[in-house]
N, C-alpha and C. Protein backbone atom coordinates (compact mmCIF):
# COMPACT_ATOMS: atom_id res chain seq x y z
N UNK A 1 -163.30 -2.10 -100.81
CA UNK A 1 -163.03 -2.21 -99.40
C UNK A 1 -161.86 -1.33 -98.99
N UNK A 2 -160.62 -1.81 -99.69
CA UNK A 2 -159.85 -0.53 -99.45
C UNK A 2 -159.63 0.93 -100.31
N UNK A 3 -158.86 1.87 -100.05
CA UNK A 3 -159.05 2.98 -100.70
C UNK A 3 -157.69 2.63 -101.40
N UNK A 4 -157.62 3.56 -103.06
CA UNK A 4 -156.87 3.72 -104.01
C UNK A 4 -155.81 4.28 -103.48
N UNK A 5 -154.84 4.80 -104.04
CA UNK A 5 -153.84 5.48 -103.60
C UNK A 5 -154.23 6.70 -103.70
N UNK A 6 -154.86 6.99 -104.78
CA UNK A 6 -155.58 8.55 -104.99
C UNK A 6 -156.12 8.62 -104.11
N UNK A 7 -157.27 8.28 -103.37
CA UNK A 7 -157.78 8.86 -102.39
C UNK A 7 -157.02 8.88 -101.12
N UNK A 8 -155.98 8.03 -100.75
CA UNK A 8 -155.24 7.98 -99.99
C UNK A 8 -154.46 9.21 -99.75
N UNK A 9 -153.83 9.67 -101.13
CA UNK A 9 -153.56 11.14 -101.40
C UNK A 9 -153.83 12.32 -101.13
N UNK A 10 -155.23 12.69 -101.84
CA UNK A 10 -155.86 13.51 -101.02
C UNK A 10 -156.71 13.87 -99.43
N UNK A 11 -157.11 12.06 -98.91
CA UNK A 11 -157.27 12.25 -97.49
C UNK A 11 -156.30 12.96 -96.92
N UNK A 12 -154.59 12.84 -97.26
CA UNK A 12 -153.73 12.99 -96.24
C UNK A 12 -153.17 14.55 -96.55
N UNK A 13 -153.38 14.98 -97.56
CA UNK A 13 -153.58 16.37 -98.77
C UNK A 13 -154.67 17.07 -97.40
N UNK A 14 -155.64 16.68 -97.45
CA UNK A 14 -156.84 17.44 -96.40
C UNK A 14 -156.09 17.42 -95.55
N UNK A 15 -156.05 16.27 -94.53
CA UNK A 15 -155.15 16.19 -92.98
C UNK A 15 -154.05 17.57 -93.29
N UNK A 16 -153.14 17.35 -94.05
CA UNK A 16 -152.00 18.42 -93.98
C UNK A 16 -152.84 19.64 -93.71
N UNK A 17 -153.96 20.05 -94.67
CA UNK A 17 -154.08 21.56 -94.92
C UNK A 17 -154.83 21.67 -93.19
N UNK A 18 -155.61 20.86 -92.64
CA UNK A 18 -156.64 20.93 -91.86
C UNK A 18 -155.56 21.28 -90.47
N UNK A 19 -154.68 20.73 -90.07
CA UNK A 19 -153.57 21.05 -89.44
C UNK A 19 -152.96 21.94 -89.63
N UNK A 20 -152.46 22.22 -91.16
CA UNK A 20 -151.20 22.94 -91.36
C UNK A 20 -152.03 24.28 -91.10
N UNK A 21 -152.71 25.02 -91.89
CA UNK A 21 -153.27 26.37 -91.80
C UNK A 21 -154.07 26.98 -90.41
N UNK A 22 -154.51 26.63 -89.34
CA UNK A 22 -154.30 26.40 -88.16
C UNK A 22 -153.06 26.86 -87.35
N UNK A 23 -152.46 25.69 -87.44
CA UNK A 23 -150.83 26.01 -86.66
C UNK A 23 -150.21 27.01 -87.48
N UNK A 24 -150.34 27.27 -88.51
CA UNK A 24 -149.38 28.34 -88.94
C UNK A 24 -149.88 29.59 -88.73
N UNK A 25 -150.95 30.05 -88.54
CA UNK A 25 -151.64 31.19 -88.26
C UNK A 25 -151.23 31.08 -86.60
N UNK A 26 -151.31 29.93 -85.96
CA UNK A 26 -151.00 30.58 -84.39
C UNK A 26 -149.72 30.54 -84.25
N UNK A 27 -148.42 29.89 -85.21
CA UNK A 27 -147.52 30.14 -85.30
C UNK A 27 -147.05 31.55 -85.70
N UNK A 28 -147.30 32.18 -86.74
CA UNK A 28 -146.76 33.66 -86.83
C UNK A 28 -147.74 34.30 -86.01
N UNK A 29 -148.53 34.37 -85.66
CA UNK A 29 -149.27 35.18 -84.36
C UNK A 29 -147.81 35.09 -83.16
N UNK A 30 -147.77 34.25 -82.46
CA UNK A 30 -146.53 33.48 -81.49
C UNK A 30 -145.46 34.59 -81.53
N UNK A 31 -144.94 33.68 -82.96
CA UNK A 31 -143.15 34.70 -83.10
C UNK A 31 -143.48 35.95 -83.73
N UNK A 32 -144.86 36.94 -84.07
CA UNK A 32 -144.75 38.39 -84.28
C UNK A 32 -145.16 38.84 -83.24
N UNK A 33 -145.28 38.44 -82.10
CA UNK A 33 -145.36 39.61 -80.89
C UNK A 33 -144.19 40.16 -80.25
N UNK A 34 -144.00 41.48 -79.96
CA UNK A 34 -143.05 42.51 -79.43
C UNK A 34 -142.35 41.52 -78.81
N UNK A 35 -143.00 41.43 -77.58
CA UNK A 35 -142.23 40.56 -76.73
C UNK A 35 -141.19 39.63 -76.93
N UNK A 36 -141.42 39.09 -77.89
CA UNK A 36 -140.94 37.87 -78.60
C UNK A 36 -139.74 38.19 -80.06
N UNK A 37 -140.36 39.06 -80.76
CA UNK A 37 -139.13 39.48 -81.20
C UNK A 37 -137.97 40.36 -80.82
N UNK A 38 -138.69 41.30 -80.14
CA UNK A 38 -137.43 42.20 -78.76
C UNK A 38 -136.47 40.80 -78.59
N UNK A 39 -136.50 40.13 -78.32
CA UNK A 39 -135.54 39.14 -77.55
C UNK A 39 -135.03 38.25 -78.31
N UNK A 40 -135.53 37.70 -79.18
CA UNK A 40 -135.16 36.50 -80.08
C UNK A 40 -135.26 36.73 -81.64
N UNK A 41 -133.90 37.54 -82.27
CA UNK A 41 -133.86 37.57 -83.42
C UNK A 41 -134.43 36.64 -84.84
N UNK A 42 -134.27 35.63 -84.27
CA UNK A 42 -134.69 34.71 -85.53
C UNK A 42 -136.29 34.17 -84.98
N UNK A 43 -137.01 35.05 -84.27
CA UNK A 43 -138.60 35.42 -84.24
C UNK A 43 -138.66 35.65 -85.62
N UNK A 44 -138.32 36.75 -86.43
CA UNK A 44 -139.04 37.28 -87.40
C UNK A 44 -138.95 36.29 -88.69
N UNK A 45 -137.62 35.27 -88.85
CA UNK A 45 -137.74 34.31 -89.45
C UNK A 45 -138.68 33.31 -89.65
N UNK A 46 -138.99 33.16 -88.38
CA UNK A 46 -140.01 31.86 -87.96
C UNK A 46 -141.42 32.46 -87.95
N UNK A 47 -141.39 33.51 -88.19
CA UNK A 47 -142.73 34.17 -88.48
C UNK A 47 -143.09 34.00 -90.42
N UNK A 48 -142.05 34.40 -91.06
CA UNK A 48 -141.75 34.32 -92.22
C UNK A 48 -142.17 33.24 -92.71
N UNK A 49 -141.72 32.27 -92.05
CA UNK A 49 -141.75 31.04 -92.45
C UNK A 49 -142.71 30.38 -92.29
N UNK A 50 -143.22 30.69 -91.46
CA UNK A 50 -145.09 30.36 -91.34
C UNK A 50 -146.05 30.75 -91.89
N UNK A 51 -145.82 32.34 -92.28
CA UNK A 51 -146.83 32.75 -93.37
C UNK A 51 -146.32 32.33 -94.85
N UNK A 52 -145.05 32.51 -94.98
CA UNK A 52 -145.01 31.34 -96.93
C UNK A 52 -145.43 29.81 -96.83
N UNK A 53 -145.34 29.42 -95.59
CA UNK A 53 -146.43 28.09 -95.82
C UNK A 53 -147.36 28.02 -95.88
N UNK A 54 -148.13 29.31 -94.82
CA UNK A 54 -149.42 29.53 -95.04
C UNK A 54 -150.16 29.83 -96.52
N UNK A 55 -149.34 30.76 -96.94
CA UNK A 55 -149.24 31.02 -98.33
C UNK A 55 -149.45 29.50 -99.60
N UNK A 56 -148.56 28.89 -99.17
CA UNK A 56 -148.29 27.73 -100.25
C UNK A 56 -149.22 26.56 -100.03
N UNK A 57 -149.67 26.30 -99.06
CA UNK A 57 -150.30 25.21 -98.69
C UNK A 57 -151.97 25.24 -99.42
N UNK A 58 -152.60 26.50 -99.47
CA UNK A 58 -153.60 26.56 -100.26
C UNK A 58 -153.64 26.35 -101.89
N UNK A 59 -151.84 27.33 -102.40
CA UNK A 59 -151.89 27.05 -103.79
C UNK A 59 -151.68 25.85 -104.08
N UNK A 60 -150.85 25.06 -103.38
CA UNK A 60 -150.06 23.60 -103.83
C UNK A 60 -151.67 22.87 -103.68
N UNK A 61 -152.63 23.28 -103.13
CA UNK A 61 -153.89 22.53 -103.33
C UNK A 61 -154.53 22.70 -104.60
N UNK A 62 -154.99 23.95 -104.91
CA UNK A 62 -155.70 24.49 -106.49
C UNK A 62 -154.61 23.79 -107.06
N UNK A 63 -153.66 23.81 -107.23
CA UNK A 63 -152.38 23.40 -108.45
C UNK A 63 -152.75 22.21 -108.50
N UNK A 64 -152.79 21.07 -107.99
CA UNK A 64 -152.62 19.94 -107.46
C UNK A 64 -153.84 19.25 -108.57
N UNK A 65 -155.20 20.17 -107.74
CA UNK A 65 -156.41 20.01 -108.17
C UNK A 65 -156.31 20.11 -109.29
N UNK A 66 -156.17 21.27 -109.96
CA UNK A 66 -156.27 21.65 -111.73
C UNK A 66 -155.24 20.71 -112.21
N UNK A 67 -154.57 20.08 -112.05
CA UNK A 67 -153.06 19.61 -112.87
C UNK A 67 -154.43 17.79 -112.34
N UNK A 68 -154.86 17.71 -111.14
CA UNK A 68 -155.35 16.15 -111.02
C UNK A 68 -156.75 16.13 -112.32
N UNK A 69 -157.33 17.03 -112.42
CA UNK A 69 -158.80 17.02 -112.94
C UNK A 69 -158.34 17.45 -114.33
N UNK A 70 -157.63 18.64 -114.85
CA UNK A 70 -157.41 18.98 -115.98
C UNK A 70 -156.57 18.49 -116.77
N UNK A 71 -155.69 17.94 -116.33
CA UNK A 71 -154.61 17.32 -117.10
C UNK A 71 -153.11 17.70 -116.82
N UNK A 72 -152.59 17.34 -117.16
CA UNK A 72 -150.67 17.78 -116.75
C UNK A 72 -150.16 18.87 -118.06
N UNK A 73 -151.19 19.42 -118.35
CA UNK A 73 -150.47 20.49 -119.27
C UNK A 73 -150.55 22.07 -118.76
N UNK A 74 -151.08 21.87 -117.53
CA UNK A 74 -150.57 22.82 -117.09
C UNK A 74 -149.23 23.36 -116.53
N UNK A 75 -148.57 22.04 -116.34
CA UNK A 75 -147.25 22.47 -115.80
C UNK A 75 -146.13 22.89 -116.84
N UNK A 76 -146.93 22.40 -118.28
CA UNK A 76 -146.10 22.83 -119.24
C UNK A 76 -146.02 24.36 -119.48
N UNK A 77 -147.89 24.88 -118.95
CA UNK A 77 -147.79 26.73 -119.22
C UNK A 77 -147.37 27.22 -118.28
N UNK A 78 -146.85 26.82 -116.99
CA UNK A 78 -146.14 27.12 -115.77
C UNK A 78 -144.54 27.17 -115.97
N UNK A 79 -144.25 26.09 -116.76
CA UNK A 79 -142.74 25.98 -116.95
C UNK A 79 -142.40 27.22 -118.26
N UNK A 80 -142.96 27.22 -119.36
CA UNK A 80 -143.04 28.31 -120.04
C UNK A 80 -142.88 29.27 -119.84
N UNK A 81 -143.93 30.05 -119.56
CA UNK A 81 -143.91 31.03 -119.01
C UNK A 81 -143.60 31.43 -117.54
């Protein structure tokens, strides 16, 4: 009847990405236009900062995935090397 915590996990794992990658694409769209950085220096920050989330939000998923399904020894060949 109710859900595990695991699935609880990844429902809210989806919600993030289903939101997050979305807004962050119309977020650095936003703060990289001329207009917008001509005038407001820390535009190009907030642009930055939207595409390394954009960036991270897909890997922190595969990672997540392979480390939930494969086992936790991957973080050992991550920390390693």
């Amino acid at each position: 009847m109710f859900a595990r915590d695991d699935d609880v996990f990844w429902y809210v794992r989806y919600l993030i990405l289903a939101l997050g990658i979305p807004g962050n694409i119309l977020s650095a769209i936003v703060w990289l236009r001329r207009r917008v950085t001509s005038k407001n220096s820390s535009a190009v920050y907030l642009a930055a900062l939207a595409i390394c989330d954009l960036v991270y939000l897909p890997l922190d998923l595969i990672i997540n995935s392979y480390n939930c399904f494969v086992g936790s020894w991957f973080w050992l060949c991550v920390t390693i090397h």
